[in-house]
Protein backbone atom coordinates (compact mmCIF):
# COMPACT_ATOMS: atom_id res chain seq x y z
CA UNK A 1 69.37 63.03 -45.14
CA UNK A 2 67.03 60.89 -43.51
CA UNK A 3 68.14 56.87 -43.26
CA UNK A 4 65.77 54.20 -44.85
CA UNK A 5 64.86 53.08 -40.56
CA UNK A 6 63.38 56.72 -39.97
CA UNK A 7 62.32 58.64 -42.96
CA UNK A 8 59.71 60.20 -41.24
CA UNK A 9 59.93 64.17 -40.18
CA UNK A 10 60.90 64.62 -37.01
CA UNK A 11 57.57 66.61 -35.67
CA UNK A 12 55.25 63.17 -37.09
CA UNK A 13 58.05 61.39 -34.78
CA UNK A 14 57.35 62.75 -31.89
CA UNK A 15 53.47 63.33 -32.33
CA UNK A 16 53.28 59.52 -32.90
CA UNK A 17 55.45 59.03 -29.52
CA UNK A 18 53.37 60.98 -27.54
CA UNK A 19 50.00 59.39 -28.56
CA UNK A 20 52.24 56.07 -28.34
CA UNK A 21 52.87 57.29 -24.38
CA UNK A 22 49.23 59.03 -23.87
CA UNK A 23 47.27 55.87 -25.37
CA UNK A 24 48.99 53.38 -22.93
CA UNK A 25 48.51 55.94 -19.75
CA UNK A 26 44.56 55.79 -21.05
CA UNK A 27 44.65 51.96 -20.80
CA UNK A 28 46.55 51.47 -17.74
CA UNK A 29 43.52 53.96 -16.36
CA UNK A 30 41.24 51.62 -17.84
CA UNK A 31 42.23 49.01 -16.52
CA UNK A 32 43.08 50.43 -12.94
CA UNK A 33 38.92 51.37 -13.21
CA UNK A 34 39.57 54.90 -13.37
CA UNK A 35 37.32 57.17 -15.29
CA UNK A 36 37.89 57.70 -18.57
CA UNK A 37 40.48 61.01 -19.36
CA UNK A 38 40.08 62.82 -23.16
CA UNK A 39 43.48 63.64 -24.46
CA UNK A 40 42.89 67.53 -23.85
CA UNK A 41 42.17 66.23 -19.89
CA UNK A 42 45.40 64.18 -20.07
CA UNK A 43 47.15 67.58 -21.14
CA UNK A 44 46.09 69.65 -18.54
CA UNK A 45 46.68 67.36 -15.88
CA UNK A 46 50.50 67.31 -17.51
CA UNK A 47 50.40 70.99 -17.03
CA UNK A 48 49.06 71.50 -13.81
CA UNK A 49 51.60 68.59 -12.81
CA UNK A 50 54.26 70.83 -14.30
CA UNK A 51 53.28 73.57 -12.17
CA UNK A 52 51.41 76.06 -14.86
CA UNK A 53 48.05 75.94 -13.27
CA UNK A 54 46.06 79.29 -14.58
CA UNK A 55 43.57 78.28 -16.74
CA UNK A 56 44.69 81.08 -19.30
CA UNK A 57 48.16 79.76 -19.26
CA UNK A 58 47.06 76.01 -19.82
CA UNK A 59 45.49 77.70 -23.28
CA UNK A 60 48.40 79.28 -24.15
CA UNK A 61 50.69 76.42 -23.57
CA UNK A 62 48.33 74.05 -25.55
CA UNK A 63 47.58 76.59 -28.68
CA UNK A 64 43.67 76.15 -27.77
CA UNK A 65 40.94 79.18 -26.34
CA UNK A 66 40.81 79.64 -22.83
CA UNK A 67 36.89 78.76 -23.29
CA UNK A 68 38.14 75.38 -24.63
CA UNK A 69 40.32 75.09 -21.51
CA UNK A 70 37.39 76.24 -19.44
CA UNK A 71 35.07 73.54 -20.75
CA UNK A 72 37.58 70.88 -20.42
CA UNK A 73 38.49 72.08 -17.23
CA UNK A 74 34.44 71.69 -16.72
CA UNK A 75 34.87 68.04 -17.42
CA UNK A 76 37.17 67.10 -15.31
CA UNK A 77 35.45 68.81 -12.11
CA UNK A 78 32.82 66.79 -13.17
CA UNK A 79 34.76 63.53 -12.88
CA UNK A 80 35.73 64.89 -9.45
CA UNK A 81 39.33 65.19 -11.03
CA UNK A 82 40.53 69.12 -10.40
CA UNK A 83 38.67 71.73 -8.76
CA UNK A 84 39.11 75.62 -9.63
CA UNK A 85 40.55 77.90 -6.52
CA UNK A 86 41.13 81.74 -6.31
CA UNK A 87 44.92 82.09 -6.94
CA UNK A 88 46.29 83.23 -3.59
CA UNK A 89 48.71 86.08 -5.19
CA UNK A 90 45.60 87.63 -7.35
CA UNK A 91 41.86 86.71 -6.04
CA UNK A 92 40.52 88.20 -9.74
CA UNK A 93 42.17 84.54 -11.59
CA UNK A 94 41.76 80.87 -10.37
CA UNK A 95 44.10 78.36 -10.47
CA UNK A 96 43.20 74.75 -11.20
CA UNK A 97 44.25 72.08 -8.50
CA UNK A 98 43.97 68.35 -8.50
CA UNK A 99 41.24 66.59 -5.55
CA UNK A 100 42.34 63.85 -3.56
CA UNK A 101 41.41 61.56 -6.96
CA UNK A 102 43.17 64.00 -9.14
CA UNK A 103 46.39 63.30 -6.88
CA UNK A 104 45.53 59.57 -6.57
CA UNK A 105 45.57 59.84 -10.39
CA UNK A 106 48.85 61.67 -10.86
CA UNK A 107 50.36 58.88 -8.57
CA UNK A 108 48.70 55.96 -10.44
CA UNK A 109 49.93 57.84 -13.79
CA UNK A 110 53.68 57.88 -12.26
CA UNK A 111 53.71 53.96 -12.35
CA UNK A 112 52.34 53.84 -15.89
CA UNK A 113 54.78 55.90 -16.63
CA UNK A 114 57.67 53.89 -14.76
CA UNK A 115 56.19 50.77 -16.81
CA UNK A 116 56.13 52.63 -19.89
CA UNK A 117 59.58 53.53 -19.52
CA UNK A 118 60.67 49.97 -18.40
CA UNK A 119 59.29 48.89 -21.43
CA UNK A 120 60.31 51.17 -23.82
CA UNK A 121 63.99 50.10 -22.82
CA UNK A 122 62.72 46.21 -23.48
CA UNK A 123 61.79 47.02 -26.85
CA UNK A 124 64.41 50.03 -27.77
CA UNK A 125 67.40 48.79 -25.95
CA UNK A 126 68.22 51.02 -22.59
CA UNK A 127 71.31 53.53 -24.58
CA UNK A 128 68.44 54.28 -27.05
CA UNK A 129 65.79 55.33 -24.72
CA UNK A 130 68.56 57.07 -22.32
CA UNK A 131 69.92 59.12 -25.54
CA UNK A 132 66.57 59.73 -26.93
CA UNK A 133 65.55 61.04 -22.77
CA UNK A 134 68.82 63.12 -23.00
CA UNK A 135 68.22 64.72 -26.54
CA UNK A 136 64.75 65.77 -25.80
CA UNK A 137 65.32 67.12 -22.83
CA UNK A 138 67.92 69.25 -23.28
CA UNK A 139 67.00 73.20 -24.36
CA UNK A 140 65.87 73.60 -27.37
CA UNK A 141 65.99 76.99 -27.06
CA UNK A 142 62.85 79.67 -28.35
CA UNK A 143 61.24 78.29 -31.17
CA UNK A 144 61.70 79.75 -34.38
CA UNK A 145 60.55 83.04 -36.11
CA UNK A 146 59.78 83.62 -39.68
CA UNK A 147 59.59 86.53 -41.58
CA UNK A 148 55.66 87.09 -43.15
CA UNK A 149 56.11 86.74 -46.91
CA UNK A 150 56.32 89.22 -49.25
CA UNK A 151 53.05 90.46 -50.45
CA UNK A 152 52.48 89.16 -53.88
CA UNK A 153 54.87 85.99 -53.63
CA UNK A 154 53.42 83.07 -54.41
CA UNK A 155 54.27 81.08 -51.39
């Protein structure tokens, strides 16, 4: 039963978290003069920082077409951000790598992050924000699978 303080669902929790988080990294860009990164940009870079760096992957990962990765991943070698490279185990598929801005960016987006984090403890209280950290972090394990409904149900 959810309490009168959070009667939200869980999945609109965390979507509003993350655009809470991914809003605040876009203005401490901003304001650091850095150009402007799209949401889907943001996401890659998250990937590619987590160490899946084939384009086709990225698409997987994010539920999008790999020509929707492609032309974001367009974007951001346009903004000088990533660059595409053959993969060194397989010279048919490229991997995407940051530049020298791209990593300049990933270490500028590690102190937002610190700062978000410091004040995220302000305004939560430090045992909520280390409980929340530990709970989502943990293994959630697969995600779920549902049977197809029957044909002729009404569901």
């Amino acid at each position: 039963m959810a309490s009168e303080e959070n009667s939200k669902p869980l999945l609109l929790s965390l979507l509003q978290a993350f655009y809470w988080c991914d809003e605040s990294l876009q203005n401490y860009f901003r304001a650091r003069g850095w150009p402007k990164v799209t949401r889907p940009q943001s996401m890659v870079m998250a990937h590619i920082v987590l160490g899946v760096n084939r384009p086709s992957e990225i698409a997987r990962n994010m539920g999008v077409s790999r020509q929707a990765i492609h032309a974001t991943i367009n974007q951001m070698i346009e903004l000088g951000i990533v660059s595409l490279a053959d993969d060194p185990t397989n010279r048919r598929v490229k991997i995407v790598t940051p530049t020298n801005l791209g990593e300049t960016m990933h270490i500028d987006a590690q102190q937002a992050i610190r700062m978000q984090t410091e004040e995220l403890a302000r305004r939560l209280g430090e045992d909520d924000l280390r409980q929340m950290s530990r709970v989502l972090g943990r293994d959630w394990g697969p995600p779920l699978l549902f049977d197809p409904p029957l044909s002729g149900s009404d569901a």
